[in-house]
N, C-alpha and C. Protein backbone atom coordinates (compact mmCIF):
# COMPACT_ATOMS: atom_id res chain seq x y z
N UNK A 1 -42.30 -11.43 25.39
CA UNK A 1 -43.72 -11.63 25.56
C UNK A 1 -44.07 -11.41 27.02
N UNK A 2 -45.00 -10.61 27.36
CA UNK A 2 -45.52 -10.25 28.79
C UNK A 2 -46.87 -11.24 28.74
N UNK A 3 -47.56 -11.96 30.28
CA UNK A 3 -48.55 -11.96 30.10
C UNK A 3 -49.29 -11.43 31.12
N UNK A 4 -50.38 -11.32 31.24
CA UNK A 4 -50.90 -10.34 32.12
C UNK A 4 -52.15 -10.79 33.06
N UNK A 5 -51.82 -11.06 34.33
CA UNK A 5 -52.04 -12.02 35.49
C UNK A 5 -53.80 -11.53 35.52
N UNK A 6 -54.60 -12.07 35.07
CA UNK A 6 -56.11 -12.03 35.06
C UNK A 6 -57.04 -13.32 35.59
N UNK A 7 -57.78 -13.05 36.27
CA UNK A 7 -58.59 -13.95 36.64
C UNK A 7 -59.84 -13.81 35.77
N UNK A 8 -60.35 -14.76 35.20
CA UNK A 8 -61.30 -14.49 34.40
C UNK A 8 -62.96 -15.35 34.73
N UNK A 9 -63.84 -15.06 35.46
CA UNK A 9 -64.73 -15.69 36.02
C UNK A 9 -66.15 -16.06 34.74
N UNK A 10 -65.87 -17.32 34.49
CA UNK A 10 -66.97 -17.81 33.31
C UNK A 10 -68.22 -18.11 33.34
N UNK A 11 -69.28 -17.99 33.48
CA UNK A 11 -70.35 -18.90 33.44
C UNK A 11 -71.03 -19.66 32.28
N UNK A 12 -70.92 -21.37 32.27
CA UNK A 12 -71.90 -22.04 31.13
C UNK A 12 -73.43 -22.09 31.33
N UNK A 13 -73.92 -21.54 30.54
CA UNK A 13 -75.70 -21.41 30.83
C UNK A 13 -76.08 -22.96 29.85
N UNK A 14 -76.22 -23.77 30.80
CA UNK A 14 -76.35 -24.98 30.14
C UNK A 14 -78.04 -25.18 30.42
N UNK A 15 -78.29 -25.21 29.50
CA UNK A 15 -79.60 -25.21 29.16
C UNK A 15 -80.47 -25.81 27.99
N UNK A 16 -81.92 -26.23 28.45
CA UNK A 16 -82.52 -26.87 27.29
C UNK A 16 -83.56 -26.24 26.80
N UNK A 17 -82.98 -25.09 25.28
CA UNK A 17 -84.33 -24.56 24.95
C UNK A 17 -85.51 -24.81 24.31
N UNK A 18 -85.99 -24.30 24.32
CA UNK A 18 -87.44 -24.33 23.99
C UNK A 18 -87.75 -24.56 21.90
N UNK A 19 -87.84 -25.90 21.48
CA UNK A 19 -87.60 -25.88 20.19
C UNK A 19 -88.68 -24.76 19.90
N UNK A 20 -87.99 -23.78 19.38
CA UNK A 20 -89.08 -22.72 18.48
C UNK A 20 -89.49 -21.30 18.68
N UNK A 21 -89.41 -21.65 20.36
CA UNK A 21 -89.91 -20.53 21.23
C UNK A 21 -89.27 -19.22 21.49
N UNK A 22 -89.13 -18.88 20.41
CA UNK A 22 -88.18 -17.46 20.88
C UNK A 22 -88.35 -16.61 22.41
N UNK A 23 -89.49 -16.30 22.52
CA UNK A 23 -89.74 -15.55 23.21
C UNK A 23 -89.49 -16.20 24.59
N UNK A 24 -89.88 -17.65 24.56
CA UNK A 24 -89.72 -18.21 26.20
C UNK A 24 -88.04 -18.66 26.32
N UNK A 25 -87.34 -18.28 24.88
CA UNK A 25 -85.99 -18.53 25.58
C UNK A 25 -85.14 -17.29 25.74
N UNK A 26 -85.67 -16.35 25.01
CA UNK A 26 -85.28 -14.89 25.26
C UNK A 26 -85.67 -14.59 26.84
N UNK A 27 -86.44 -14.76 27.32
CA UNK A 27 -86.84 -14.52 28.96
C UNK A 27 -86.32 -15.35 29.34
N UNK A 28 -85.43 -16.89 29.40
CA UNK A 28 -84.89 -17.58 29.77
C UNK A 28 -83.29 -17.11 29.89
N UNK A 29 -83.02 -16.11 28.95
CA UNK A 29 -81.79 -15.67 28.69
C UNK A 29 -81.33 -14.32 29.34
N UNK A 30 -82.64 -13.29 29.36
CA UNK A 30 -82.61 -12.51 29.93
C UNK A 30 -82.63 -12.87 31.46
N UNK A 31 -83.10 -13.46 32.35
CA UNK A 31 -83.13 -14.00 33.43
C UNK A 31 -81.50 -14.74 33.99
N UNK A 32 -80.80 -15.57 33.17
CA UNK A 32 -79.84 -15.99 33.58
C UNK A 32 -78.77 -15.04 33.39
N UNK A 33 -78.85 -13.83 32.39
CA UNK A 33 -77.85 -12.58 32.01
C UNK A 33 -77.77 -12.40 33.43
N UNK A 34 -79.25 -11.84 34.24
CA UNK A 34 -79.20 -10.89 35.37
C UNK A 34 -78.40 -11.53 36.55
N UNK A 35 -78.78 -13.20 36.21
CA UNK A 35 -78.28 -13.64 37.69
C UNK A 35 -76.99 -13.49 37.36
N UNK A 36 -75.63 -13.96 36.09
CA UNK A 36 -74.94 -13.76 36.04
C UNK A 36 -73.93 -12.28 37.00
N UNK A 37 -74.62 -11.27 36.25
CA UNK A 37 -74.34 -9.82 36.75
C UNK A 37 -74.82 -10.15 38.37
N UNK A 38 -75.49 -10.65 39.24
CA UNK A 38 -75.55 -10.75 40.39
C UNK A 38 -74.68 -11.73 40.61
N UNK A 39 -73.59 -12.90 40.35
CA UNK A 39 -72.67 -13.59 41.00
C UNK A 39 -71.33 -12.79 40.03
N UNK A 40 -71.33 -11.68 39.69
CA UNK A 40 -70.04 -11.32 39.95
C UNK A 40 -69.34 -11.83 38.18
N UNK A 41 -69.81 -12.71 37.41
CA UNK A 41 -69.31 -12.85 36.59
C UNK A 41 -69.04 -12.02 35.02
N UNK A 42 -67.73 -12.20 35.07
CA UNK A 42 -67.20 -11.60 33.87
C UNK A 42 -67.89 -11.80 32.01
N UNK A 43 -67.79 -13.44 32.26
CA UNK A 43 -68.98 -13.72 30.68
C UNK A 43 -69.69 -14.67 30.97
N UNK A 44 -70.90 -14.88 29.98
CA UNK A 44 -71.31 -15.85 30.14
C UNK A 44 -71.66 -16.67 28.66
N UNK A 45 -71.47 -17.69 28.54
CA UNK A 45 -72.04 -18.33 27.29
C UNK A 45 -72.96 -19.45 27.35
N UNK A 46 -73.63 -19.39 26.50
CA UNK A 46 -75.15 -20.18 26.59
C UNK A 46 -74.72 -21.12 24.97
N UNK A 47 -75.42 -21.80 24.92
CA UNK A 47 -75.20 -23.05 23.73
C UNK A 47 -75.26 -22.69 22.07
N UNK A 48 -75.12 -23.35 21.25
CA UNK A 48 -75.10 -23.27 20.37
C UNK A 48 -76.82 -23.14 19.82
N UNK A 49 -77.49 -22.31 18.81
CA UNK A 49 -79.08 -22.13 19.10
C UNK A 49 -79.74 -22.40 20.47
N UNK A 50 -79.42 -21.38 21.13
CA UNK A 50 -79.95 -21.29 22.54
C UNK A 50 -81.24 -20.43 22.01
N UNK A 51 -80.73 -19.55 21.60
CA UNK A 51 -82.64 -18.96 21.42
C UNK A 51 -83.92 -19.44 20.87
N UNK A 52 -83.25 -20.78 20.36
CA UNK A 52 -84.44 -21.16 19.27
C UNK A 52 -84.42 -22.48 19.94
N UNK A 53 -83.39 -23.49 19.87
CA UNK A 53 -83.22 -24.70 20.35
C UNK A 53 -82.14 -25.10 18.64
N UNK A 54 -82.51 -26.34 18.91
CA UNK A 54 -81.29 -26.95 17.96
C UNK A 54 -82.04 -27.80 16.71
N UNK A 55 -82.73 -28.76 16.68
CA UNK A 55 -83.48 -29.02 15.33
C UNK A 55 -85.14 -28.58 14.84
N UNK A 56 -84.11 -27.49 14.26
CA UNK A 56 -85.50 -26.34 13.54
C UNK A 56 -85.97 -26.68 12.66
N UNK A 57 -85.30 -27.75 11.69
CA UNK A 57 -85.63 -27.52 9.94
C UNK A 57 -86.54 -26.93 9.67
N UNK A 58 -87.56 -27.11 9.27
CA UNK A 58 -88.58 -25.91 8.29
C UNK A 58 -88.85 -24.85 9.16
N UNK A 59 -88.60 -24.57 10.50
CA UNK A 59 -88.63 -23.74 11.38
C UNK A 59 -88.07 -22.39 11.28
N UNK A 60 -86.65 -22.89 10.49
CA UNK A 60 -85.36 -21.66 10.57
C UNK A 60 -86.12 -20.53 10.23
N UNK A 61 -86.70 -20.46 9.21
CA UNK A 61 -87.01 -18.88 8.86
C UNK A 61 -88.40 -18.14 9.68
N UNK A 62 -88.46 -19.28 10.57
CA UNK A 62 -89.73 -18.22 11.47
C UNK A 62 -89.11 -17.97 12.55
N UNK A 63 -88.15 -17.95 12.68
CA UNK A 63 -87.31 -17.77 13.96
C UNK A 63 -86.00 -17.47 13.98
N UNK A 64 -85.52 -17.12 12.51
CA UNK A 64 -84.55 -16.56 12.41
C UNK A 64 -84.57 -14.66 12.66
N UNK A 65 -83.61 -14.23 13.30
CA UNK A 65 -83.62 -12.67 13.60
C UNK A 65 -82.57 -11.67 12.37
N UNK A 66 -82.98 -10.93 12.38
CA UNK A 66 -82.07 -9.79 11.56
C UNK A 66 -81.29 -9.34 12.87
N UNK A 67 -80.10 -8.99 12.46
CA UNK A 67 -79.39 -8.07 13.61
C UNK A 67 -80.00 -6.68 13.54
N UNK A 68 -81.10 -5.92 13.19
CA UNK A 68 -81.76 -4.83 13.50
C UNK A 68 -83.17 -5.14 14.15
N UNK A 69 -83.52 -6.49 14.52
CA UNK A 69 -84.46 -6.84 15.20
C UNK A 69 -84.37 -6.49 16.60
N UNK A 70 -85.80 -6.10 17.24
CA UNK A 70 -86.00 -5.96 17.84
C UNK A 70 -85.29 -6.70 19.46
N UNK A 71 -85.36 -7.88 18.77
CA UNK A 71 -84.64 -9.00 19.98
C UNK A 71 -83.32 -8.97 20.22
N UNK A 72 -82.75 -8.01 18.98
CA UNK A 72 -81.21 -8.01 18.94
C UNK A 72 -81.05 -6.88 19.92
N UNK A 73 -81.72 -5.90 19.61
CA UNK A 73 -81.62 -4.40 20.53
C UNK A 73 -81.75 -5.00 21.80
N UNK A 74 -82.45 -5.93 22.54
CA UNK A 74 -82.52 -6.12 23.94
C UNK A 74 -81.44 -6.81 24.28
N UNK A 75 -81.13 -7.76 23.47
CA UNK A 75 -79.63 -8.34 23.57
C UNK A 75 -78.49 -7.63 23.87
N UNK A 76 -78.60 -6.07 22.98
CA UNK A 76 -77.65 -5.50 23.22
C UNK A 76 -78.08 -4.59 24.69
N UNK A 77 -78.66 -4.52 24.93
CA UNK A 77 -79.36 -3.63 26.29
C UNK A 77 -78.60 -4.83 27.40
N UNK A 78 -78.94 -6.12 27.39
CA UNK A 78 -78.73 -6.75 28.91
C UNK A 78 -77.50 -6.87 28.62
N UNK A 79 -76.74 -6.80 27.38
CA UNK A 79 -75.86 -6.74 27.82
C UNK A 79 -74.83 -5.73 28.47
N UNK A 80 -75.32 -5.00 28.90
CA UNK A 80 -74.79 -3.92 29.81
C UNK A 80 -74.85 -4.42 30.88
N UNK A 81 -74.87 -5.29 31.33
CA UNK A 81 -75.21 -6.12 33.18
C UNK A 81 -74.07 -6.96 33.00
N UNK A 82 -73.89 -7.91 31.91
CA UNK A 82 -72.63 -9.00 31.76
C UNK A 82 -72.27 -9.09 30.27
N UNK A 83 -70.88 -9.42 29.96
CA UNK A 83 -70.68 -9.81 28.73
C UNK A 83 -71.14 -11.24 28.57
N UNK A 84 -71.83 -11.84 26.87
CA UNK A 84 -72.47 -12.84 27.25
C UNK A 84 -72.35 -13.32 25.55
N UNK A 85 -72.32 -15.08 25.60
CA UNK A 85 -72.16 -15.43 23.81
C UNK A 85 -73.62 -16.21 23.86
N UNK A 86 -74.18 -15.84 22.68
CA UNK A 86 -75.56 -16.75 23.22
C UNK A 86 -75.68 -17.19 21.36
N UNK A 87 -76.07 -18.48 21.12
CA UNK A 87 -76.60 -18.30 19.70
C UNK A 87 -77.89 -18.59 18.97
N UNK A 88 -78.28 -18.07 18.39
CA UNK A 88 -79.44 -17.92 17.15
C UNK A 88 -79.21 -18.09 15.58
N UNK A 89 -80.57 -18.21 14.77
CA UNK A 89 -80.40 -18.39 13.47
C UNK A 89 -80.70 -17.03 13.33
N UNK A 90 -79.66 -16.30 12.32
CA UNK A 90 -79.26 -14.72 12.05
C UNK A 90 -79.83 -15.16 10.46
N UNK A 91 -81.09 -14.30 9.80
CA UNK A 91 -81.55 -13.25 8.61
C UNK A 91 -80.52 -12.18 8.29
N UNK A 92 -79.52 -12.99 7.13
CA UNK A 92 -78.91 -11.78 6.43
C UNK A 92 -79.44 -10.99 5.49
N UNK A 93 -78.64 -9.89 5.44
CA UNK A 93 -79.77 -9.18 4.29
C UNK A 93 -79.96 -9.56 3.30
N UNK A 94 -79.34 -10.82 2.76
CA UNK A 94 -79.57 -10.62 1.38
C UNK A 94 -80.11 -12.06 1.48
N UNK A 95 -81.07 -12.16 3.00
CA UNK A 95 -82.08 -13.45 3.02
C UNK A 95 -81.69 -14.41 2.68
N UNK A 96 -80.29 -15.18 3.92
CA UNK A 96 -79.58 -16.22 3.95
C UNK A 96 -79.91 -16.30 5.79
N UNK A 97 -80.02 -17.59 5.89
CA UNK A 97 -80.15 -18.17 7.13
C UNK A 97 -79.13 -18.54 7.88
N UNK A 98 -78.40 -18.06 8.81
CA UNK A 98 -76.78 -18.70 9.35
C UNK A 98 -76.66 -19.11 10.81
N UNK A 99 -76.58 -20.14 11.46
CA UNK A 99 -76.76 -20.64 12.61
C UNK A 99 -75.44 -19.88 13.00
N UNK A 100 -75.85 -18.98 14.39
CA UNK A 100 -74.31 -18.07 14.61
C UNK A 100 -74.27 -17.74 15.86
N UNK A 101 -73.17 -17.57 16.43
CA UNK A 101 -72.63 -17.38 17.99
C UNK A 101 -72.51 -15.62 17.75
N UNK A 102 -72.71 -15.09 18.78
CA UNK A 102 -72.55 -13.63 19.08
C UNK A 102 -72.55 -13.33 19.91
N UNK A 103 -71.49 -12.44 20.57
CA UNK A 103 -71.06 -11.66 21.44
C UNK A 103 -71.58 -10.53 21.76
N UNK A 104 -71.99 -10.02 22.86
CA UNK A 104 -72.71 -9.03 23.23
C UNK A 104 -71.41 -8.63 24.53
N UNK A 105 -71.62 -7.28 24.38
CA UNK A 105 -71.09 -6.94 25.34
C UNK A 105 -71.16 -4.96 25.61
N UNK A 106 -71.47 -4.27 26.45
CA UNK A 106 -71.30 -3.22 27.15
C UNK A 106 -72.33 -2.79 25.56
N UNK A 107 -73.43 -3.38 25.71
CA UNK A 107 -74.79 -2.53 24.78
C UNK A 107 -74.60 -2.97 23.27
N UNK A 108 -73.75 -3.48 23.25
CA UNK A 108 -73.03 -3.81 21.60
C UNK A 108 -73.03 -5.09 21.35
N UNK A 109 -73.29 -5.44 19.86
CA UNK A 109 -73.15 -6.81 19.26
C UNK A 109 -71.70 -6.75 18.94
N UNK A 110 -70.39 -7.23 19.58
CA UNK A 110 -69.57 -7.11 19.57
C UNK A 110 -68.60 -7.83 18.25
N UNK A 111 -69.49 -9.19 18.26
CA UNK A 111 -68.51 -10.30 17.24
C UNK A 111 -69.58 -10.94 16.79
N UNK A 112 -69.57 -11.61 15.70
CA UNK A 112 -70.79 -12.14 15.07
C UNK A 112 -69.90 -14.05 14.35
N UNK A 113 -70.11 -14.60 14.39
CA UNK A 113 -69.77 -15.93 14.04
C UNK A 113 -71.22 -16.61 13.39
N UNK A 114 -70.37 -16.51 11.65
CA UNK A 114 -71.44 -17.79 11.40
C UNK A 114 -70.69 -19.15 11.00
N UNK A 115 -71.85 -19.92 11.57
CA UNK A 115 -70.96 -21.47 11.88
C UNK A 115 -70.82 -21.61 10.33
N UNK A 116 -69.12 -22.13 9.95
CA UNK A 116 -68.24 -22.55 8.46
C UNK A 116 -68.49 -24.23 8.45
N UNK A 117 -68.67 -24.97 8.91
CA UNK A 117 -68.93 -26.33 8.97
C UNK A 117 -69.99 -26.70 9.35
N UNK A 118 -71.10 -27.32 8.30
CA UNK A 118 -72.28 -27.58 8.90
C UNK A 118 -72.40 -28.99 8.29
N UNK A 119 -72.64 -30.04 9.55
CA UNK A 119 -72.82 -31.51 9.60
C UNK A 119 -73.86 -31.74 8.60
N UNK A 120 -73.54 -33.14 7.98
CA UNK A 120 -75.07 -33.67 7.25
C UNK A 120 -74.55 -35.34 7.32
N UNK A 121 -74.65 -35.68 8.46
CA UNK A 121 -74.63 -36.54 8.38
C UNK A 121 -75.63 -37.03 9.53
N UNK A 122 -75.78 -38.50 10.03
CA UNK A 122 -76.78 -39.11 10.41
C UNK A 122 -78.04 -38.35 11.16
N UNK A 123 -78.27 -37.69 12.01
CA UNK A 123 -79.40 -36.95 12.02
C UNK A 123 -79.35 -35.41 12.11
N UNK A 124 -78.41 -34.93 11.44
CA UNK A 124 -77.66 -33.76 11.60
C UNK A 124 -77.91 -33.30 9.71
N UNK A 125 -78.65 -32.28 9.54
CA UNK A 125 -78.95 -31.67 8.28
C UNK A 125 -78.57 -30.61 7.90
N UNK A 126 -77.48 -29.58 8.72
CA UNK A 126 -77.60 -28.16 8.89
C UNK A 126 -78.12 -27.54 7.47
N UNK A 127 -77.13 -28.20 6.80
CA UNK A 127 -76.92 -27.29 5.12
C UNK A 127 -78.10 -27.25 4.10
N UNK A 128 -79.18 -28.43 4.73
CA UNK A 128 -80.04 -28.24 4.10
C UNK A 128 -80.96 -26.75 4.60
N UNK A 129 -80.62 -26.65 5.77
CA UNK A 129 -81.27 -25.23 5.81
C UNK A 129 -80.63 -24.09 6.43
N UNK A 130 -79.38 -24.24 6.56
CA UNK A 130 -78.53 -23.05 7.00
C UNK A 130 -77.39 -22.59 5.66
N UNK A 131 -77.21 -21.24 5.34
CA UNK A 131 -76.18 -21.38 4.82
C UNK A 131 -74.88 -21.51 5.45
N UNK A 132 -73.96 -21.14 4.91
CA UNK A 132 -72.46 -21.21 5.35
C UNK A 132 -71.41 -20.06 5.68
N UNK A 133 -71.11 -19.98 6.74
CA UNK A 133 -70.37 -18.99 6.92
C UNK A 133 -68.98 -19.16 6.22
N UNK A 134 -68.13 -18.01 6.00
CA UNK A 134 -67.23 -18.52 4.79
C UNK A 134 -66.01 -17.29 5.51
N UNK A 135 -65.89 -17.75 7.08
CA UNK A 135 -64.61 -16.92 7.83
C UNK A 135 -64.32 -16.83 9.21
N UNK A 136 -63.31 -17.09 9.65
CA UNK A 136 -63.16 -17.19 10.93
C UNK A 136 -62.17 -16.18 11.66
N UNK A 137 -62.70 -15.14 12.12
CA UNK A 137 -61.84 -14.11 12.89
C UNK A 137 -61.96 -13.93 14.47
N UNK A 138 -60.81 -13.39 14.29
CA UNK A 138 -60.55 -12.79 15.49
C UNK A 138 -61.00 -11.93 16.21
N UNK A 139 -61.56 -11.21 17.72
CA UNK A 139 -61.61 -10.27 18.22
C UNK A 139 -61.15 -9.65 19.29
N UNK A 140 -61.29 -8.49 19.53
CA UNK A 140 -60.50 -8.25 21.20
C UNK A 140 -61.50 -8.15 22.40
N UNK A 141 -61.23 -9.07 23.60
CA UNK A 141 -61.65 -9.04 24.50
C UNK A 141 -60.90 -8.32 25.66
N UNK A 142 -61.39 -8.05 27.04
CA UNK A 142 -60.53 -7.39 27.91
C UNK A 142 -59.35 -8.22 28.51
N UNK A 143 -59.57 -9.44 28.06
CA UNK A 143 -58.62 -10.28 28.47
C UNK A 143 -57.48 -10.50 27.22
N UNK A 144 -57.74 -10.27 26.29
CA UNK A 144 -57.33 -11.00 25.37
C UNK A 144 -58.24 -11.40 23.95
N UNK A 145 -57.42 -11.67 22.67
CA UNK A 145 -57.55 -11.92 21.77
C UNK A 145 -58.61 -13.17 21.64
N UNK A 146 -59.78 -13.29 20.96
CA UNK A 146 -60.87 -14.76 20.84
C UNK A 146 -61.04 -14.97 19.89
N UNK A 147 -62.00 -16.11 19.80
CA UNK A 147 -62.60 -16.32 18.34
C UNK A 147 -63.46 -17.16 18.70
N UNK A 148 -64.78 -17.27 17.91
CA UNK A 148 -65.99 -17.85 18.21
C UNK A 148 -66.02 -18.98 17.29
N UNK A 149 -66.20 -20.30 18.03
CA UNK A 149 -66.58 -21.40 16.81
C UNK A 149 -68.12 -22.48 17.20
N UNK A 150 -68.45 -22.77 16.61
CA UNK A 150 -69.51 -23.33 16.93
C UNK A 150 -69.51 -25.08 16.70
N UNK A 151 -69.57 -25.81 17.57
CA UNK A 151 -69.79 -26.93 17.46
C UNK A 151 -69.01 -27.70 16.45
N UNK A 152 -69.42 -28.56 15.19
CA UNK A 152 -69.20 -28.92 14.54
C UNK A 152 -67.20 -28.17 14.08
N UNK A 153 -67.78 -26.57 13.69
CA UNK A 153 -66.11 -25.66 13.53
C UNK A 153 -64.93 -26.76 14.39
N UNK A 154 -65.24 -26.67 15.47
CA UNK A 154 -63.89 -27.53 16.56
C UNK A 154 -63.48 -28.85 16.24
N UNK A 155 -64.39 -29.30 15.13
CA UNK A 155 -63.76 -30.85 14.35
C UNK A 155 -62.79 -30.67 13.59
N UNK A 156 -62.31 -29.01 13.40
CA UNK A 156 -61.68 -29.77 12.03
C UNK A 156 -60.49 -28.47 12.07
N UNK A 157 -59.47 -28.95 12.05
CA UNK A 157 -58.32 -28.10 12.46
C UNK A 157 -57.96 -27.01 12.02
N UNK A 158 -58.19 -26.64 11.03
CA UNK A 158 -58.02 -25.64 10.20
C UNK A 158 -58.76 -24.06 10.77
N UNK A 159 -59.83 -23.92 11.67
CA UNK A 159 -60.86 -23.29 12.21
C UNK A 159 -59.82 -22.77 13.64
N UNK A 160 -59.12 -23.71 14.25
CA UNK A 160 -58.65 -23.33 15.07
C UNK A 160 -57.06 -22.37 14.68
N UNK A 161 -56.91 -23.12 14.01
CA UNK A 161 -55.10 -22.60 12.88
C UNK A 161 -55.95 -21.42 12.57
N UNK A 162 -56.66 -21.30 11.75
CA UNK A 162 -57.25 -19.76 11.33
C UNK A 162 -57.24 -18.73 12.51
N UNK A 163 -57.77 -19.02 13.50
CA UNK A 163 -57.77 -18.43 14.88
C UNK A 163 -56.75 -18.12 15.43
N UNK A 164 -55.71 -19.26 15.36
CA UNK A 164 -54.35 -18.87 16.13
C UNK A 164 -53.50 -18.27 15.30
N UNK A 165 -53.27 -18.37 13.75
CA UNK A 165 -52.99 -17.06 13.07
C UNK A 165 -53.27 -15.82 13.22
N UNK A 166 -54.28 -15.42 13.97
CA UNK A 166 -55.39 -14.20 13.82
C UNK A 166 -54.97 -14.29 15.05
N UNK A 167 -53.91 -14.47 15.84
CA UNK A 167 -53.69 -14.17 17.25
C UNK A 167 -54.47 -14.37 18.67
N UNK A 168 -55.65 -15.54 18.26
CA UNK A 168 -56.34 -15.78 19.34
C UNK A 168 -55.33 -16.43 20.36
């Protein structure tokens, strides 16, 4: 086994979005991409529903995006400045709602994660309005092998075993 001596420079975009507001957290996102690419950094990741905020309920479907949306194409545009994980509620085609982490990187939606574990317990509802993602893979980064999990995913061991099978 070789490993291969990398420095890998991170940034957390810790932030409080805007419940609802696509648009004022998309300019919130686009803005911290750029500064990223101005301090030099390699990725950056922003929170779990960073574009929307975090309790949407009857919200999800006015603010959920298709990956041929418009907002996705700019996503993939800044990301040509920094690689970056940011997440939103993703419109599948076959008009399912999935709270999901995605990877952008060099113009491309690189990796797509929809969250497999969704809480319902004390003020936590996901499932009543998200569906379920039903897989956890792997991808290649320049550093190395990843995998995207979202929140809740990191409770429960099996999410990570899936991952480290899959050579993350």
């Amino acid at each position: 086994m070789s490993f291969v001596n990398t420095i890998l420079s991170v940034g957390v975009a810790q932030i409080n979005p805007r419940l609802g507001d696509l648009q004022a957290n998309l300019a919130q996102c686009e803005r911290l991409v750029r500064q990223a690419r101005e301090q030099g950094l390699d990725l950056l990741v922003f929170p779990e529903l960073s574009l929307t905020g975090y309790h949407l309920r009857d919200m999800v479907a006015t603010v959920a995006l298709r990956l041929d949306s418009p907002e996705v194409q700019q996503l993939k545009e800044w990301s040509r400045q920094v690689a970056f994980v940011v997440g939103f509620v993703e419109e599948s085609t076959d008009f399912r709602f999935y709270n999901v982490a995605a990877y952008f990187a060099e113009g491309e939606l690189r990796h797509l994660h929809r969250k497999v574990y969704l809480p319902t317990y004390g003020m936590f509802d996901e499932q009543r309005y998200f569906a379920r993602g039903d897989q956890v893979r792997t991808f290649a980064l320049p550093w190395g092998r990843s995998a995207l999990l979202v929140c809740e995913d990191l409770w429960h061991p099996s999410t990570a075993y899936l991952a480290a099978l899959d050579r993350a």
